[in-house]
C-alpha atoms as a PDB file:
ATOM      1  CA  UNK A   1      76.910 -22.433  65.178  1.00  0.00           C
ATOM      2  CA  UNK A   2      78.485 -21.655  68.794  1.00  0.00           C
ATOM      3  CA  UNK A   3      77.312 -18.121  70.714  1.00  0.00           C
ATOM      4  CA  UNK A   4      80.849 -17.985  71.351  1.00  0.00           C
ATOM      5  CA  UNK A   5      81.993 -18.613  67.971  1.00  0.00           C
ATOM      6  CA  UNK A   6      78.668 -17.085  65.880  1.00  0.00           C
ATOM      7  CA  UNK A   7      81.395 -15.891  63.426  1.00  0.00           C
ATOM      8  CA  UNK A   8      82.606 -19.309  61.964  1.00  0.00           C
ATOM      9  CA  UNK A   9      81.090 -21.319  59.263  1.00  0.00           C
ATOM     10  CA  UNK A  10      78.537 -20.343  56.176  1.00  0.00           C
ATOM     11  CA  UNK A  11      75.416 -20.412  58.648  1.00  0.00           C
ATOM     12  CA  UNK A  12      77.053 -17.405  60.761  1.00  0.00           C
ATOM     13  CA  UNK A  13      77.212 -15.887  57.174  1.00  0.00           C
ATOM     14  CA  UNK A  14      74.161 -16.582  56.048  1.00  0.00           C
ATOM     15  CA  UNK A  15      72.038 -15.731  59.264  1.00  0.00           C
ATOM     16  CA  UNK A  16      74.092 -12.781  59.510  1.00  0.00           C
ATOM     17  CA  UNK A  17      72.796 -11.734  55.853  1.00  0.00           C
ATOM     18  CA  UNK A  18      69.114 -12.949  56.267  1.00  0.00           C
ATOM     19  CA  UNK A  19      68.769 -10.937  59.837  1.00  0.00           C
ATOM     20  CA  UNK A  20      70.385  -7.698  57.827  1.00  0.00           C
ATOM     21  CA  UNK A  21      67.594  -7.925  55.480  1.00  0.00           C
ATOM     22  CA  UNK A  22      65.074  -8.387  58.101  1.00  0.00           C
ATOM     23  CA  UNK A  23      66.354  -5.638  59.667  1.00  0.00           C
ATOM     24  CA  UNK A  24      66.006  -3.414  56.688  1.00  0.00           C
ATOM     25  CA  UNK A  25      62.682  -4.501  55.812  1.00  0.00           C
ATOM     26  CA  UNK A  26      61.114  -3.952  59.214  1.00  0.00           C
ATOM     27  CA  UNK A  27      63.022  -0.575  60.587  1.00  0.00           C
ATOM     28  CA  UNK A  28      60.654   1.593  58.218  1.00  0.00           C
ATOM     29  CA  UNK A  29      57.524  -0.345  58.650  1.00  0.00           C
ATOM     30  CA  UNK A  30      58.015   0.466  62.776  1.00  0.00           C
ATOM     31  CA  UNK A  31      57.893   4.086  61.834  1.00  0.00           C
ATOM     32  CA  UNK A  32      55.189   3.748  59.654  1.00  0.00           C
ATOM     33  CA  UNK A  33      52.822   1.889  61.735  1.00  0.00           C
ATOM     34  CA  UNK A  34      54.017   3.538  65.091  1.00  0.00           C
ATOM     35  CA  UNK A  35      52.553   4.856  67.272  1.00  0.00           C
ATOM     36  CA  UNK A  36      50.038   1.465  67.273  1.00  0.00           C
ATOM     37  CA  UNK A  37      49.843  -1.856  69.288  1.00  0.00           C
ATOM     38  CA  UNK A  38      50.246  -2.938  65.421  1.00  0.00           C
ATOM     39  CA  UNK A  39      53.637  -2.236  66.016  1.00  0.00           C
ATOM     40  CA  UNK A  40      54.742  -4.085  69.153  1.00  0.00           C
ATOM     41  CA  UNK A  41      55.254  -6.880  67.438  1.00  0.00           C
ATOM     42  CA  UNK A  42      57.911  -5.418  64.903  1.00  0.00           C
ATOM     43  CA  UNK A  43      59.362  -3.219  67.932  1.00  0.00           C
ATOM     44  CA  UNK A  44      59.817  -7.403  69.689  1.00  0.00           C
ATOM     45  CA  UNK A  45      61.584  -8.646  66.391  1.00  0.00           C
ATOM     46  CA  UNK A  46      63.480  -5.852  66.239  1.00  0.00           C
ATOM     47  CA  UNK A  47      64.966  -5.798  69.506  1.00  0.00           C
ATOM     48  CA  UNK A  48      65.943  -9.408  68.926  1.00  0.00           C
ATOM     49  CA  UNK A  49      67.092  -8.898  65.224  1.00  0.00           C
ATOM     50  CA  UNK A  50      69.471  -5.948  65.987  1.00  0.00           C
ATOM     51  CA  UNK A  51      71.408  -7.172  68.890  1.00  0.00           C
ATOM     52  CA  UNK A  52      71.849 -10.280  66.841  1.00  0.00           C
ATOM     53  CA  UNK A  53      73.233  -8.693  63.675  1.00  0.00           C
ATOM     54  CA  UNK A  54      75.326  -6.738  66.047  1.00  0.00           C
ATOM     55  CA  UNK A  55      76.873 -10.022  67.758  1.00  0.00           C
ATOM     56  CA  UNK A  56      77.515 -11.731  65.136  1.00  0.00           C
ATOM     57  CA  UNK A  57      79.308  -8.563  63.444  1.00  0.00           C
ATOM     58  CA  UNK A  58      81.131  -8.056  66.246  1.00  0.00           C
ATOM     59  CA  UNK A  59      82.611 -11.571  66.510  1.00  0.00           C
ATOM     60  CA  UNK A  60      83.846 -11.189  63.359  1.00  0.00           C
ATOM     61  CA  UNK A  61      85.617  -7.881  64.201  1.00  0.00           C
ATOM     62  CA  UNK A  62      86.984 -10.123  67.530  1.00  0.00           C
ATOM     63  CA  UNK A  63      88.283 -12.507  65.503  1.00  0.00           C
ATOM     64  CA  UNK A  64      90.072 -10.472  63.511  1.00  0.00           C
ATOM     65  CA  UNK A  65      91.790  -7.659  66.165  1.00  0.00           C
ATOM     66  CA  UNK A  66      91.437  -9.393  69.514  1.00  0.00           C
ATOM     67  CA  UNK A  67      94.476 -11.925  68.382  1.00  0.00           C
ATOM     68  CA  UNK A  68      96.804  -9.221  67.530  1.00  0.00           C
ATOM     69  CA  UNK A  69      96.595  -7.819  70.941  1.00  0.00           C
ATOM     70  CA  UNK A  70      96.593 -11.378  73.070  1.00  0.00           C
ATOM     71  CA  UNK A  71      95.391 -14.876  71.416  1.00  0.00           C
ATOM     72  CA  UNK A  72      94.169 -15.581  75.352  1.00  0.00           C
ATOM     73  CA  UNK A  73      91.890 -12.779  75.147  1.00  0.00           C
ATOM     74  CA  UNK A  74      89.990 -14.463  72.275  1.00  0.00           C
ATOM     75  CA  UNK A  75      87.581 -16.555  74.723  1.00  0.00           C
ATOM     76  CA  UNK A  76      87.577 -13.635  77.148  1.00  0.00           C
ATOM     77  CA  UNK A  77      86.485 -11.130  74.950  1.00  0.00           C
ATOM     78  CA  UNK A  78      83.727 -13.669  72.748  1.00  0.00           C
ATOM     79  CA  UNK A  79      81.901 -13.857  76.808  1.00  0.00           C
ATOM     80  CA  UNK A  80      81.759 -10.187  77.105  1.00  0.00           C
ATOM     81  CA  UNK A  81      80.006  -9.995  74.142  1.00  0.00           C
ATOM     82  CA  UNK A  82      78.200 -12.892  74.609  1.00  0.00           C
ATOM     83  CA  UNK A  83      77.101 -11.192  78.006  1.00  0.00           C
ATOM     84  CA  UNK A  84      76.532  -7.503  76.530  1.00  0.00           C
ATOM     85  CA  UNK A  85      74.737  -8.918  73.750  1.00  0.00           C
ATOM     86  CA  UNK A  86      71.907 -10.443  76.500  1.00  0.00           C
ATOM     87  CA  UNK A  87      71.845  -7.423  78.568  1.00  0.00           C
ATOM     88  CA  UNK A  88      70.838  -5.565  75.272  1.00  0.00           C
ATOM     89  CA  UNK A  89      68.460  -7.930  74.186  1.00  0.00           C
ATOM     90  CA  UNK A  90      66.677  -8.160  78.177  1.00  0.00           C
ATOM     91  CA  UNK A  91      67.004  -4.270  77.988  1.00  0.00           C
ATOM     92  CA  UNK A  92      65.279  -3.559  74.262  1.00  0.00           C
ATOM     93  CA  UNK A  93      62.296  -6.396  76.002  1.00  0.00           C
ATOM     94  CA  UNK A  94      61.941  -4.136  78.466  1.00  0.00           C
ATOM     95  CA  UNK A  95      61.392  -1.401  76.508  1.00  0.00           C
ATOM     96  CA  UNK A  96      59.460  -2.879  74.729  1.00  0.00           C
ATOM     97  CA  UNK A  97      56.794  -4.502  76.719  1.00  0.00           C
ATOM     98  CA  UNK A  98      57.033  -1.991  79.911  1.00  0.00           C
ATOM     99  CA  UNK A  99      57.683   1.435  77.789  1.00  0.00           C
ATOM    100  CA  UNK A 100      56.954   3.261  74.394  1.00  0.00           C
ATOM    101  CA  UNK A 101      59.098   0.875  72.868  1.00  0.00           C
ATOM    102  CA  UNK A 102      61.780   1.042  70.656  1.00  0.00           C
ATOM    103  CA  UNK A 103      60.403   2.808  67.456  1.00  0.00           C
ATOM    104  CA  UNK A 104      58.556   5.826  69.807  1.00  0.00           C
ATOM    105  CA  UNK A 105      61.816   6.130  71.612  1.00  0.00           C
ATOM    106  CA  UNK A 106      63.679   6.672  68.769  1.00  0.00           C
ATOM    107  CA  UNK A 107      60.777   9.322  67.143  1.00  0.00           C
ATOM    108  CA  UNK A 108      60.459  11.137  70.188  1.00  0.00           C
ATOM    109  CA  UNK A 109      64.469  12.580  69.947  1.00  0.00           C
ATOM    110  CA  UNK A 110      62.917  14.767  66.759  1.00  0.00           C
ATOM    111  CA  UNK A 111      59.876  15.560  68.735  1.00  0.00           C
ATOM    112  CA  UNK A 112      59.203  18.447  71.212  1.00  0.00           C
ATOM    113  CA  UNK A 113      58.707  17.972  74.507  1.00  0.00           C
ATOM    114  CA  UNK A 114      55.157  19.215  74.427  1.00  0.00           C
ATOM    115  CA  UNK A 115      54.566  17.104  71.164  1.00  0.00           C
ATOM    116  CA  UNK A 116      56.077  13.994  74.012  1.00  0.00           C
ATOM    117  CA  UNK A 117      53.392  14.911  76.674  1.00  0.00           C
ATOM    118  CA  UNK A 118      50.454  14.835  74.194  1.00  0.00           C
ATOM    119  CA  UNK A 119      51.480  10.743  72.741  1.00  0.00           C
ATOM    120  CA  UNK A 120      51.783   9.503  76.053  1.00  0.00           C
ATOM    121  CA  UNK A 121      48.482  10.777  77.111  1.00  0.00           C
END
């Protein structure tokens, strides 16, 4: 299995499949064990889990449209989301590591702001 080509062949499939159920298993353990260092670790395999579902789904959606438009905009287009695909997973590390990570970022859009100040005291 290719970056560039993470669409073709059963493993694309099946690691697309297994990283959707990893995915699902893990999202509502962050929120239960966040706000805890017990949860870095599933904020880390999250931020690598998501942006790797999301490549490989979005291959599939290149191979599919990008032809109809220009069959030389296949390679193209497979780069820019081979590209976007490693700023998001060196952006969700950084969040990760040097912020609140991932799972208190997402909780604190249904918090207050005074609720905010008090966690990250």
């Amino acid at each position: 299995m290719s970056l560039l080509k993470s669409d073709e062949g059963s493993l694309a499939t099946s690691t697309y499949h297994k990283v959707n159920m990893a995915i699902m298993a893990l999202t509502p353990v962050a929120f239960a064990l966040s706000p805890s260092m017990i949860n870095m670790p599933v904020d880390l395999a999250l931020g690598l889990a998501l942006p790797l579902h999301a490549h490989i789904g979005m291959s599939y959606v290149i191979t599919d449209y990008v032809p109809k438009v220009s069959k030389g905009l296949l390679g193209p287009a497979r780069i820019v989301l081979l590209g976007v695909t490693g700023v998001t997973i060196l952006g969700l590390g950084n969040l990760n590591l040097r912020g609140d990570g991932m799972t208190e970022t997402v909780k604190s859009m249904w918090r207050g702001k005074k609720k905010l100040e008090e966690n990250r005291k």
